[in-house]
C-alpha atoms as a PDB file:
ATOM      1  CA  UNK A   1      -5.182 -10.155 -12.078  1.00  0.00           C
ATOM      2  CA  UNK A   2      -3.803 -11.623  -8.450  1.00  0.00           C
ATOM      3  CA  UNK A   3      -3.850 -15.242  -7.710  1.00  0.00           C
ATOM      4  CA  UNK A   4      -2.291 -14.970  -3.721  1.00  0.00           C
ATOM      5  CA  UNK A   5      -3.132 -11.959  -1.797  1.00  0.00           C
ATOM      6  CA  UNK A   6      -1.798 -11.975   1.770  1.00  0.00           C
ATOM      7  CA  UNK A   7      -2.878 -10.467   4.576  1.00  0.00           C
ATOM      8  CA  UNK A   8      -0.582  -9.737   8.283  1.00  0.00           C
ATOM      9  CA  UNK A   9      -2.691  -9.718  11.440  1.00  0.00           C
ATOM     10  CA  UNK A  10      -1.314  -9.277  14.586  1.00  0.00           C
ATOM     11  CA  UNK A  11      -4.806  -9.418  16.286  1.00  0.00           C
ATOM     12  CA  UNK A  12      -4.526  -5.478  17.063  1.00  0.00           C
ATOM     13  CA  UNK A  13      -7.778  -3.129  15.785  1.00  0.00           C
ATOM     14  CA  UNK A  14      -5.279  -1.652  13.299  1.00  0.00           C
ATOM     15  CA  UNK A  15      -4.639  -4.812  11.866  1.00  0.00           C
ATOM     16  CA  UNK A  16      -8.067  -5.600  10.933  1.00  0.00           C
ATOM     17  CA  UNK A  17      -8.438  -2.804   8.721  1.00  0.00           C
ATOM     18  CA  UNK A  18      -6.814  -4.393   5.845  1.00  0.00           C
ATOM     19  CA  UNK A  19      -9.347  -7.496   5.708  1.00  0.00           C
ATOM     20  CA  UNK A  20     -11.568  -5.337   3.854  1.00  0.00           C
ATOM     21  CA  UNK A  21      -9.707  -4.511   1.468  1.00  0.00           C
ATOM     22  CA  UNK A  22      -7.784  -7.785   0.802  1.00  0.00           C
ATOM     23  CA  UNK A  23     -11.471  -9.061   0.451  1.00  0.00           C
ATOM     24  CA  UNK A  24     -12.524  -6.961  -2.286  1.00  0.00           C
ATOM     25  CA  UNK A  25      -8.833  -7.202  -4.649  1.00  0.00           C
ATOM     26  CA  UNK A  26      -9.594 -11.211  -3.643  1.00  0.00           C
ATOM     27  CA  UNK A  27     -13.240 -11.489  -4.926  1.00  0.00           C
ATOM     28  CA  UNK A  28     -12.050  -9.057  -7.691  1.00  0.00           C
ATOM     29  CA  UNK A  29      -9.091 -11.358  -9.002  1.00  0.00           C
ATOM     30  CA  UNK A  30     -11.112 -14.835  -7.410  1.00  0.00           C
ATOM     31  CA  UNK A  31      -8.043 -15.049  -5.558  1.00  0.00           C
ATOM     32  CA  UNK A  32      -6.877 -17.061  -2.606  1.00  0.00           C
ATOM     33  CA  UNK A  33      -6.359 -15.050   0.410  1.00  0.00           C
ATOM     34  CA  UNK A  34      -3.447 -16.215   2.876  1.00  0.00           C
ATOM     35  CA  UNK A  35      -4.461 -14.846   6.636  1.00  0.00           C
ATOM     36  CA  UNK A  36      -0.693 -14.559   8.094  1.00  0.00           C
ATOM     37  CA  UNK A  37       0.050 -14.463  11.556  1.00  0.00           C
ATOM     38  CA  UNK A  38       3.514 -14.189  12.982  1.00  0.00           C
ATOM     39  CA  UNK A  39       4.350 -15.845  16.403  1.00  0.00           C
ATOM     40  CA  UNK A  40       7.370 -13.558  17.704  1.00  0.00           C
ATOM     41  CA  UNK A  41       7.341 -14.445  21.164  1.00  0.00           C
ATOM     42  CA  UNK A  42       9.080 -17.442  20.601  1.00  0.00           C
ATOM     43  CA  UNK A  43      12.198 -16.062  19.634  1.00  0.00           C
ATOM     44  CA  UNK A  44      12.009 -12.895  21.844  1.00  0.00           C
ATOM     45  CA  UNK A  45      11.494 -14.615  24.781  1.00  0.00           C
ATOM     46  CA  UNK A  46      13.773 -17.503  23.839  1.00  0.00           C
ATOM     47  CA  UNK A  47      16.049 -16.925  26.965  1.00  0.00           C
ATOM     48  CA  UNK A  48      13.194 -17.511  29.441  1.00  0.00           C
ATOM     49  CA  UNK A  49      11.802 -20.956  30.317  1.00  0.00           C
ATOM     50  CA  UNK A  50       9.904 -20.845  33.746  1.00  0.00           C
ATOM     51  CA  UNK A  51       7.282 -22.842  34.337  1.00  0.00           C
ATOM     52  CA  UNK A  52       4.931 -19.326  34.435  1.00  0.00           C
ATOM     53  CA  UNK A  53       6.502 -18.346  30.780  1.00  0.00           C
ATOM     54  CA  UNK A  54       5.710 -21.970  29.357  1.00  0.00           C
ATOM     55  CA  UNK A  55       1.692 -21.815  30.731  1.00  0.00           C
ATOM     56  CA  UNK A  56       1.488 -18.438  29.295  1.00  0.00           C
ATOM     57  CA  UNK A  57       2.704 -19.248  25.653  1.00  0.00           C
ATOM     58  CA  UNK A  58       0.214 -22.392  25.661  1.00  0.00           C
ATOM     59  CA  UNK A  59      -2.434 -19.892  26.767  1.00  0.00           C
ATOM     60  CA  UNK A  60      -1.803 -17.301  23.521  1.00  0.00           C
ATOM     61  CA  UNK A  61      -1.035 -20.149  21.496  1.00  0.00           C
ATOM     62  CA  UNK A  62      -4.737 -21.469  22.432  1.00  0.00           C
ATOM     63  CA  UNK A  63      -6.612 -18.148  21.774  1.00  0.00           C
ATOM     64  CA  UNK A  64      -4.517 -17.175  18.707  1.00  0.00           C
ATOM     65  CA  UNK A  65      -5.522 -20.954  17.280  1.00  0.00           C
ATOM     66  CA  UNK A  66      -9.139 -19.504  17.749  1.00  0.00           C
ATOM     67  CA  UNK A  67      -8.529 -15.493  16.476  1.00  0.00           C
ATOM     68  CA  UNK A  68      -7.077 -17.124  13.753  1.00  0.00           C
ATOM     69  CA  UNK A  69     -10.153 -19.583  12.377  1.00  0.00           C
ATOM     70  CA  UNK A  70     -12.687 -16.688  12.948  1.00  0.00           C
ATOM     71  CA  UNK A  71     -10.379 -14.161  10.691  1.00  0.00           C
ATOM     72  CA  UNK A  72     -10.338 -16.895   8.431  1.00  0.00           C
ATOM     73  CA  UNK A  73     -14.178 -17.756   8.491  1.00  0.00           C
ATOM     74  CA  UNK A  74     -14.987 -14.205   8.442  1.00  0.00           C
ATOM     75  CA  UNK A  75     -12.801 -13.596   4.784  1.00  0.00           C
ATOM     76  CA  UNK A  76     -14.865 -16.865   3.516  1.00  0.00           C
ATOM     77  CA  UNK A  77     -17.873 -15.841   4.189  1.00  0.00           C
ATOM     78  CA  UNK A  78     -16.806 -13.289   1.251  1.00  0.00           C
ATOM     79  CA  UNK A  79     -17.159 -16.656  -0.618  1.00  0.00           C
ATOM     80  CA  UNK A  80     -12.971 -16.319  -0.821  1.00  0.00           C
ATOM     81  CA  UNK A  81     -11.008 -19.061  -0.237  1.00  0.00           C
ATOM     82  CA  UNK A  82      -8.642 -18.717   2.816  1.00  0.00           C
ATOM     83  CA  UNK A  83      -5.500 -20.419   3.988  1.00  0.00           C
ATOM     84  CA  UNK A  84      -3.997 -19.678   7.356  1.00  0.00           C
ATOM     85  CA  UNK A  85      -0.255 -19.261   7.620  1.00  0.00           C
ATOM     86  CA  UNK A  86       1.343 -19.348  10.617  1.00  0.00           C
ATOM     87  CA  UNK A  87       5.010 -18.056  10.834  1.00  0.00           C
ATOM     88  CA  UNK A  88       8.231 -18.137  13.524  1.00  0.00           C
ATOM     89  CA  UNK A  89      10.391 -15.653  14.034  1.00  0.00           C
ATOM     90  CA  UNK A  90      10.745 -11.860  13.713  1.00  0.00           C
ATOM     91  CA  UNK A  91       7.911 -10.847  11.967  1.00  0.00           C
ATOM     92  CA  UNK A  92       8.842  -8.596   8.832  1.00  0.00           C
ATOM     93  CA  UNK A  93      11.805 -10.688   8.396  1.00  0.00           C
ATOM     94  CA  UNK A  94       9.353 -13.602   7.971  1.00  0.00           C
ATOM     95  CA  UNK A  95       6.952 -11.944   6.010  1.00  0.00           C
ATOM     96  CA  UNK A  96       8.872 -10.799   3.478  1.00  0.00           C
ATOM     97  CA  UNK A  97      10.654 -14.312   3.078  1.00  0.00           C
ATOM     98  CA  UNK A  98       7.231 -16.165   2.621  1.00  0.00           C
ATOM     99  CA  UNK A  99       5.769 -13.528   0.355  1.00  0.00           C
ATOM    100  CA  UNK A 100       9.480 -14.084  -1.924  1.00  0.00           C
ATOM    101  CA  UNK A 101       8.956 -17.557  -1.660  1.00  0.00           C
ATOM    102  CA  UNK A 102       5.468 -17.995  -2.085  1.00  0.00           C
ATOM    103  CA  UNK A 103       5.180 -15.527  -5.060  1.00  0.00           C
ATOM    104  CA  UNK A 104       2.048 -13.896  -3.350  1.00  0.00           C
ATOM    105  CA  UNK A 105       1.219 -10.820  -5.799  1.00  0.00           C
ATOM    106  CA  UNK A 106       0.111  -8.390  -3.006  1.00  0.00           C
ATOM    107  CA  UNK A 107       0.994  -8.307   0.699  1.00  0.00           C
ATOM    108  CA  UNK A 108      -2.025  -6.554   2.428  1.00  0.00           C
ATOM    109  CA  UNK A 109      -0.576  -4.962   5.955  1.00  0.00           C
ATOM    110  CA  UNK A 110      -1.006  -1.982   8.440  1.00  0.00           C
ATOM    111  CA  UNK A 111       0.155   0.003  10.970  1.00  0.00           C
ATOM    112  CA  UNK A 112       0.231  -2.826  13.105  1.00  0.00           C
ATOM    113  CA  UNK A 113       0.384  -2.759  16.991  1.00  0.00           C
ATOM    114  CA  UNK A 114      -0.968  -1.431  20.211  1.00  0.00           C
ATOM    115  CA  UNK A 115       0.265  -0.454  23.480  1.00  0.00           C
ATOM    116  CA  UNK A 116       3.031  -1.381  25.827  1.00  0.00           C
ATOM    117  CA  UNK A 117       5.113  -5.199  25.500  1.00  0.00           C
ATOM    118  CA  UNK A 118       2.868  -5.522  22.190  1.00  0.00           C
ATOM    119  CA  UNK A 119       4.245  -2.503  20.785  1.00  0.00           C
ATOM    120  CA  UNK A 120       8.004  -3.261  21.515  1.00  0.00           C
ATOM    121  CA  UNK A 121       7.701  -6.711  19.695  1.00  0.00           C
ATOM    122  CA  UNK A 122       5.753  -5.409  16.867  1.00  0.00           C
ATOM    123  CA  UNK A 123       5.992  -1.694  16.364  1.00  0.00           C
ATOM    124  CA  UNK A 124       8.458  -1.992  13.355  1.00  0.00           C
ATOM    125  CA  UNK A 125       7.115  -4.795  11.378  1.00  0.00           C
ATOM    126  CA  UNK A 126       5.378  -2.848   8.799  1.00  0.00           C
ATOM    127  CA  UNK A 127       8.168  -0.088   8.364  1.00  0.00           C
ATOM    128  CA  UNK A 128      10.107  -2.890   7.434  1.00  0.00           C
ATOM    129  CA  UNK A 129       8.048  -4.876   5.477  1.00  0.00           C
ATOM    130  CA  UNK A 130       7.298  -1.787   3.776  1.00  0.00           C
ATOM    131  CA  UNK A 131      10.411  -1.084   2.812  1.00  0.00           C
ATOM    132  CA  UNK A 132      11.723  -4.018   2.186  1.00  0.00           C
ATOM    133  CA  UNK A 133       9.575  -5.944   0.621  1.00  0.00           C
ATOM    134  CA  UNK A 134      10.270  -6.028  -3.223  1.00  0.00           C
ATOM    135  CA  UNK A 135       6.628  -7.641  -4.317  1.00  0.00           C
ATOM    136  CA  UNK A 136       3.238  -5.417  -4.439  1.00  0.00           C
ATOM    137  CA  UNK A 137       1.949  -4.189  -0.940  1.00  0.00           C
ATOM    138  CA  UNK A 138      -1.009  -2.577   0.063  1.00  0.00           C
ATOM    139  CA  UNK A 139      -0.757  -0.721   3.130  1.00  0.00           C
ATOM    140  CA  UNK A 140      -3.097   0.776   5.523  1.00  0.00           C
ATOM    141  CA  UNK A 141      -2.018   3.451   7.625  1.00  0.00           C
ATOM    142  CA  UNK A 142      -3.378   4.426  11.275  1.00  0.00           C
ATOM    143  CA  UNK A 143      -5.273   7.209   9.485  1.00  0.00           C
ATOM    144  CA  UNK A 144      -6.894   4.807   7.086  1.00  0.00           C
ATOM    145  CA  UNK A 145     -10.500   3.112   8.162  1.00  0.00           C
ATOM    146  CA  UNK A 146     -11.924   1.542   5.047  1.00  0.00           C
ATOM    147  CA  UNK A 147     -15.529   0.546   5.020  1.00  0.00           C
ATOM    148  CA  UNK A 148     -16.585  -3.091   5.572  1.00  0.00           C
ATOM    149  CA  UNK A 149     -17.988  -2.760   2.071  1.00  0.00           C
ATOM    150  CA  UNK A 150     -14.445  -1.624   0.927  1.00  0.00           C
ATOM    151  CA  UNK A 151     -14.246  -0.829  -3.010  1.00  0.00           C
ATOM    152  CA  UNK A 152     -12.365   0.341  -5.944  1.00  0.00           C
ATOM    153  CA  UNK A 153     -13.937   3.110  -8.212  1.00  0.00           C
ATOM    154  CA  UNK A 154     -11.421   5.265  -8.506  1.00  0.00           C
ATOM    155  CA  UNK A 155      -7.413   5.261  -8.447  1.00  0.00           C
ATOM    156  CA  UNK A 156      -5.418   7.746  -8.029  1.00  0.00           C
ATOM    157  CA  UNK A 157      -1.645   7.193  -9.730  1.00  0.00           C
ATOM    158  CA  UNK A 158       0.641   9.892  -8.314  1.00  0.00           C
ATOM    159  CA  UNK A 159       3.758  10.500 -11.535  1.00  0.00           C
ATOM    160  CA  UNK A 160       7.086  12.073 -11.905  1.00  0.00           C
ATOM    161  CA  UNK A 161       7.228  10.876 -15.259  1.00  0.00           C
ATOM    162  CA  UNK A 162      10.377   8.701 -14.708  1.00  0.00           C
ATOM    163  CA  UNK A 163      10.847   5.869 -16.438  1.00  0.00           C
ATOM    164  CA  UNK A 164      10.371   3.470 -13.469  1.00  0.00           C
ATOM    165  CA  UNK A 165       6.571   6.180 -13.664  1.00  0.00           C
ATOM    166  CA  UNK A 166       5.663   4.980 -17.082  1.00  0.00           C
ATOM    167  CA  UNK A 167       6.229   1.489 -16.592  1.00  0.00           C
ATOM    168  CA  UNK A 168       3.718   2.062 -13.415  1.00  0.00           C
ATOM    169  CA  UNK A 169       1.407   3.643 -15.422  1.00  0.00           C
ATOM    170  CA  UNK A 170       0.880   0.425 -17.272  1.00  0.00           C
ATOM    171  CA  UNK A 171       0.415  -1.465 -14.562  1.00  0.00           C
ATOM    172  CA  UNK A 172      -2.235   1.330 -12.751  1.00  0.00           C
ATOM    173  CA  UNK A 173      -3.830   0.973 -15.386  1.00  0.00           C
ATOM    174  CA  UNK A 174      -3.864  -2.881 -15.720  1.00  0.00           C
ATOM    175  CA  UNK A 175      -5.643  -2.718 -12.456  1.00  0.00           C
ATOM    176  CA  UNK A 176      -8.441  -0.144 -13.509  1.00  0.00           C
ATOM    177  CA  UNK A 177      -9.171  -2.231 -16.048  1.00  0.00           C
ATOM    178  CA  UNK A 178      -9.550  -5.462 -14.010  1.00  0.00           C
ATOM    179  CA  UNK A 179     -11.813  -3.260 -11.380  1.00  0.00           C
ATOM    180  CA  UNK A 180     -13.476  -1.095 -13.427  1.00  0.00           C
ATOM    181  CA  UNK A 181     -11.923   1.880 -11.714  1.00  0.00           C
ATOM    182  CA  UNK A 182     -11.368   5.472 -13.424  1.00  0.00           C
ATOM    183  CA  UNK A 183      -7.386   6.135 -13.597  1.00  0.00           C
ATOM    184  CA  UNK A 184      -6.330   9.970 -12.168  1.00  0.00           C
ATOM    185  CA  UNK A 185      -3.041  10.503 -13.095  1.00  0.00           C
ATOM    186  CA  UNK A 186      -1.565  13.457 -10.997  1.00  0.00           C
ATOM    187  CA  UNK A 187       1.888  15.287 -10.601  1.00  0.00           C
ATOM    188  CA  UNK A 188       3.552  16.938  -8.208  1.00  0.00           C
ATOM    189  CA  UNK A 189       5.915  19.964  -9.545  1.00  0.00           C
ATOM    190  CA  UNK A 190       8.240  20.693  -6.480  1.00  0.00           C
ATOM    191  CA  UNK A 191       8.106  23.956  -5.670  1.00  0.00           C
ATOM    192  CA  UNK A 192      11.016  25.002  -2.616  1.00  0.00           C
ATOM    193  CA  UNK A 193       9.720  26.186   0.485  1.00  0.00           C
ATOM    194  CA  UNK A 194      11.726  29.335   0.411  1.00  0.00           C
ATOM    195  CA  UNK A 195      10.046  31.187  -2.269  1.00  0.00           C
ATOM    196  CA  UNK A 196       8.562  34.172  -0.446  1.00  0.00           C
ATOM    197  CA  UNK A 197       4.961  34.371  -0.377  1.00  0.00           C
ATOM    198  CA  UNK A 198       3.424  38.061   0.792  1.00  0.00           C
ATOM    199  CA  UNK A 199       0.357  39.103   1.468  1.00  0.00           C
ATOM    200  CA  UNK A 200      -1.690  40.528  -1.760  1.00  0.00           C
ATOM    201  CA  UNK A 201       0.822  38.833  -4.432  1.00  0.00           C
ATOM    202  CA  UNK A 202      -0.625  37.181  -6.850  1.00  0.00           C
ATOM    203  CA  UNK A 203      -0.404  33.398  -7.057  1.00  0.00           C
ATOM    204  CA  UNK A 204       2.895  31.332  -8.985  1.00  0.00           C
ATOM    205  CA  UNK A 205       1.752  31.198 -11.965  1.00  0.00           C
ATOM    206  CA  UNK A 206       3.280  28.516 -13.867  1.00  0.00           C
ATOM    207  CA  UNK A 207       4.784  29.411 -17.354  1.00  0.00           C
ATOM    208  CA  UNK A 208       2.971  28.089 -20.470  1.00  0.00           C
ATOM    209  CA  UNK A 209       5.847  26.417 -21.822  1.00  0.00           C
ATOM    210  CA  UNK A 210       6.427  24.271 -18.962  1.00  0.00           C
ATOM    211  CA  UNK A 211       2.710  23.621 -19.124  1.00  0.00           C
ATOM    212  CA  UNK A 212       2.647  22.736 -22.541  1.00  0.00           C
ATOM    213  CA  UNK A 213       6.016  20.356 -21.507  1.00  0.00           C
ATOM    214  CA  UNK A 214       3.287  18.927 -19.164  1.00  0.00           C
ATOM    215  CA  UNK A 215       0.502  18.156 -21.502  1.00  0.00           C
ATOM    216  CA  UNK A 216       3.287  16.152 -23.982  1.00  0.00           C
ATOM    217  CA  UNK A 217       4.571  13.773 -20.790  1.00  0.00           C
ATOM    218  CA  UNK A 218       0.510  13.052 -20.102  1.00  0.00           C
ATOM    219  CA  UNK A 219       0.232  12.986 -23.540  1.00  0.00           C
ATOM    220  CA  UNK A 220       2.649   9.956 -23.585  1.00  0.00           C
ATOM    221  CA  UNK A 221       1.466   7.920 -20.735  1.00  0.00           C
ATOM    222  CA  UNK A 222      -2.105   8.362 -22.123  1.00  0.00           C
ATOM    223  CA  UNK A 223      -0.843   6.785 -25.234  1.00  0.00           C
ATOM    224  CA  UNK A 224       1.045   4.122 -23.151  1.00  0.00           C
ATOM    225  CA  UNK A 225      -2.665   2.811 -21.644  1.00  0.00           C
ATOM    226  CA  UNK A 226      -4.551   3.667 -25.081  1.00  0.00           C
ATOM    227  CA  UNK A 227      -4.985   0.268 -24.980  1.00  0.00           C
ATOM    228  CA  UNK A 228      -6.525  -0.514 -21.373  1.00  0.00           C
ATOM    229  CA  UNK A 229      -8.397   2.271 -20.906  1.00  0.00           C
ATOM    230  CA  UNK A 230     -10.515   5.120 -22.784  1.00  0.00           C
ATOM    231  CA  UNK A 231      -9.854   8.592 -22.720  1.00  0.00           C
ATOM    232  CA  UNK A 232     -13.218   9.259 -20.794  1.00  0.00           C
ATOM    233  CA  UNK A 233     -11.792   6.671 -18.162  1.00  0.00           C
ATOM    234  CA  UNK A 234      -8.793   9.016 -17.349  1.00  0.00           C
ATOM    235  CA  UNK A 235      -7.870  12.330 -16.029  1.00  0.00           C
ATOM    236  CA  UNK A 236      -4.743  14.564 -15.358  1.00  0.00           C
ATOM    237  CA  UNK A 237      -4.214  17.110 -13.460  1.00  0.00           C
ATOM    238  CA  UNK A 238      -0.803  19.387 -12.612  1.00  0.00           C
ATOM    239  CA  UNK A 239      -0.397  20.812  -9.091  1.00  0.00           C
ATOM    240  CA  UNK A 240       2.462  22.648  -6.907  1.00  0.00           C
ATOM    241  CA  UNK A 241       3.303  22.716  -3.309  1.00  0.00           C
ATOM    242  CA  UNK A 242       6.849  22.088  -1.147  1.00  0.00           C
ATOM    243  CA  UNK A 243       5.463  19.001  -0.206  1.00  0.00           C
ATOM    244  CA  UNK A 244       4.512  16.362  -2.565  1.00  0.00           C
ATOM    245  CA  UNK A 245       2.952  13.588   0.005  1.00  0.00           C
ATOM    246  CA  UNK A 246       0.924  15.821   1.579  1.00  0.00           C
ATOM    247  CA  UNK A 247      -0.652  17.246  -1.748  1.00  0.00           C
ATOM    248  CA  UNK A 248      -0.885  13.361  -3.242  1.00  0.00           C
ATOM    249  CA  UNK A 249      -3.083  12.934  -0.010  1.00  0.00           C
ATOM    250  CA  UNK A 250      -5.436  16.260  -0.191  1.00  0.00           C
ATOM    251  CA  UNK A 251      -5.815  15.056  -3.987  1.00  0.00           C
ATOM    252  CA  UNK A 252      -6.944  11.475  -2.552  1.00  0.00           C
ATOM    253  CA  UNK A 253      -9.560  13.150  -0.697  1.00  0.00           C
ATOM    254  CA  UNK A 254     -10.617  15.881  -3.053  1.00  0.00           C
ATOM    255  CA  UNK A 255     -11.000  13.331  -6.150  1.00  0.00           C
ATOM    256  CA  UNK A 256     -12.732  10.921  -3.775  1.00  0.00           C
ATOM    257  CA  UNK A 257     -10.254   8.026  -4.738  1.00  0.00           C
ATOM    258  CA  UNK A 258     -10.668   4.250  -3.168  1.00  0.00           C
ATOM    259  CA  UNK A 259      -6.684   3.629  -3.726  1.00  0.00           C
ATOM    260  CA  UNK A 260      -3.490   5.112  -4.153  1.00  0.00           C
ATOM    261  CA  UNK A 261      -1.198   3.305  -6.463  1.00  0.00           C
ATOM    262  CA  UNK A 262       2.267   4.187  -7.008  1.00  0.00           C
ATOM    263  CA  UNK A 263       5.975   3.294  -7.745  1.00  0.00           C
ATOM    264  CA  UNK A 264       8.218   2.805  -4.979  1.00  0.00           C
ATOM    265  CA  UNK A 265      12.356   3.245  -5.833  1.00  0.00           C
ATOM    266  CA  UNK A 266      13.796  -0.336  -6.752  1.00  0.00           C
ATOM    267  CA  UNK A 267      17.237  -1.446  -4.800  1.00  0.00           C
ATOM    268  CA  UNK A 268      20.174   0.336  -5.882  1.00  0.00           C
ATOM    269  CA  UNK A 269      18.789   2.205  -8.811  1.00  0.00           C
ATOM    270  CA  UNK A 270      20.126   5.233  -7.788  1.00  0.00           C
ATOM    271  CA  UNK A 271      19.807   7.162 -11.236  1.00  0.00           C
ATOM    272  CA  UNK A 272      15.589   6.586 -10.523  1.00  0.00           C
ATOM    273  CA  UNK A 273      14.603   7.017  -7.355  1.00  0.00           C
ATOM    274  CA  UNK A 274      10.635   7.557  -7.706  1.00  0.00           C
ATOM    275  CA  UNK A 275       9.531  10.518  -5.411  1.00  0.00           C
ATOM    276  CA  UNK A 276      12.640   9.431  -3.148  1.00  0.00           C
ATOM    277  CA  UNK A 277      11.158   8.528   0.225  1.00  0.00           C
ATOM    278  CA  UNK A 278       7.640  10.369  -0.946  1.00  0.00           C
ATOM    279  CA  UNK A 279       6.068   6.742  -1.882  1.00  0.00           C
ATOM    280  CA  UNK A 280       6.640   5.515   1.885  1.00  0.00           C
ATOM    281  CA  UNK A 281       5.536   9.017   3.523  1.00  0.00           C
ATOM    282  CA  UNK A 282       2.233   9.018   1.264  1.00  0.00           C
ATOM    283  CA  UNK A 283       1.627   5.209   2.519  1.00  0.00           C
ATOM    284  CA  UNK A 284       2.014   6.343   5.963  1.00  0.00           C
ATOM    285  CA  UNK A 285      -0.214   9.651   5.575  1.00  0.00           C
ATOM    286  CA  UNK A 286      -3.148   8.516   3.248  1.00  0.00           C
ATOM    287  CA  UNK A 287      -6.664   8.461   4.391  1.00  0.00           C
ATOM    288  CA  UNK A 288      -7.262   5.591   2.024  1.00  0.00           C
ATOM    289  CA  UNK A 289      -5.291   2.350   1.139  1.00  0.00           C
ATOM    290  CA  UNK A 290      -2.257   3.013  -0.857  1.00  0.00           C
ATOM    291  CA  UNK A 291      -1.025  -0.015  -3.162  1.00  0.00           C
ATOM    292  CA  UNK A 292       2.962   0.282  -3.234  1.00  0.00           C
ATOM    293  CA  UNK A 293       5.420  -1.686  -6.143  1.00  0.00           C
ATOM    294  CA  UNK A 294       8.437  -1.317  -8.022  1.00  0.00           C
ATOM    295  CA  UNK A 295       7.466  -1.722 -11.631  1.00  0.00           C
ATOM    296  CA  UNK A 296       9.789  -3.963 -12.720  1.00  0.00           C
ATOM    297  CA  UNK A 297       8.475  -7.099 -10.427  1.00  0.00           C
ATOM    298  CA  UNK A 298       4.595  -6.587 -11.812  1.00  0.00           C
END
């Protein structure tokens, strides 16, 4: 299903989480894997040019030379091919233009960073890429710690039943298929944070009409992956809160998925906005990896 997978290290612990992961979608698709590493200090530092500054760029440019092979043998030890890329510039504005220009199908990356000088060069690079970035990502957040044996057996596909949804859908389950993952298909109904709740009422019940409205719209993406996947290899489920990125996480953990896939808003479709900004707080929140794209580019 993927051909190029890429995956950002900045060295930091954080950033080694998504190796296992890229490994497994890699050996899955016998894809190449492109280890990416972005030298910023170059251009942050460009104003500087003592004799100190110049030994202590050779010296990082000497050890990341080394971090850099050892990533790399590590992923093809995986018996997956790897090719190191090594990038100038500001990070995320770099990443995204090699992932454009290189057509890789999924940009691994995390919440990259540490402490201190570190931070302040990279602390943004995955917001951005994140957002910006208008090809498939998979992104591990700092609450995310997959397993070195890292794999897919269940996904869980987060709706609104938009049209920019649907098309999703097809590709969700595109990847199920390809894995041999079980599809959960689950939907968030919006309920405001006002709405009193006192002590001894009865729970919101939801009204049976709206429920059977429900049951037609999974009726509809179920016959939009008839094709893909059986009906014993997919599940839907309704739920409520004021919140919909926190619930899409608690159902994560409750259904025991391995990854989260869902639509992120394309630019300047304003008439679709998936979830609004609930794609990019889910990525950010989720205990496990979440798999971002905007349908129309898969």
């Amino acid at each position: 299903m993927f051909d190029r997978v890429m995956v950002v290290t900045d060295f930091s612990p954080n950033s080694l989480r998504a190796l296992a992961p890229t490994i497994f979608l890699a050996r899955s698709s016998c894809a190449t894997v492109f280890l990416c590493h972005v030298d910023e200090e170059e251009q942050a530092l460009s104003a500087y040019s003592s004799d100190d500054l110049v030994t202590f760029l050779h010296r990082v440019e000497s050890k990341r030379a080394e971090w850099l092979e050892a990533i790399a043998n590590e992923i093809r030890e995986h018996e997956v091919a790897c090719e190191i890329v090594r990038l100038r510039g500001w990070a995320s504005k770099e990443i995204i233009r090699f992932a454009t220009d290189h057509s890789i199908d999924i940009t691994a990356i995390s919440a990259l960073g540490g402490q201190g000088f570190k931070s302040l060069l990279m602390g943004s690079t995955s917001a951005n890429v994140l957002r910006n970035l208008q090809r498939p990502t998979l992104f591990i957040s700092a609450r995310c710690n997959p397993a070195e044996d890292f794999a897919v057996k269940t996904v869980l596909f987060p709706t609104d039943f938009s049209a920019i949804s649907l098309r999703g859908a097809a590709f969700a389950a595109r990847l199920c298929r390809a894995l041999g993952a079980r599809l959960e298909l689950y939907h968030v109904m919006k309920i405001p944070s006002f709405i009193p709740a006192l002590p001894g009422e009865p729970p919101l019940v939801l009204p049976t009409a709206l429920l059977r409205k429900m049951e037609v719209r999974f009726d509809d993406l179920l016959a939009a992956m008839a094709e893909l996947l059986t009906p014993d290899q997919v599940s839907c489920e309704v739920a409520t809160g004021d919140d919909e990125a926190e619930l899409i996480c608690s159902a994560a953990i409750a259904k025991k998925a391995d990854l989260i896939v869902i639509p992120k808003r394309g630019h300047g479709v304003l008439e679709e906005l998936v979830f609004g900004r609930v794609a990019e707080n889910v990525a950010r929140l989720a205990p496990i990896p979440t798999l971002l794209f905007q349908p129309d580019e898969v």
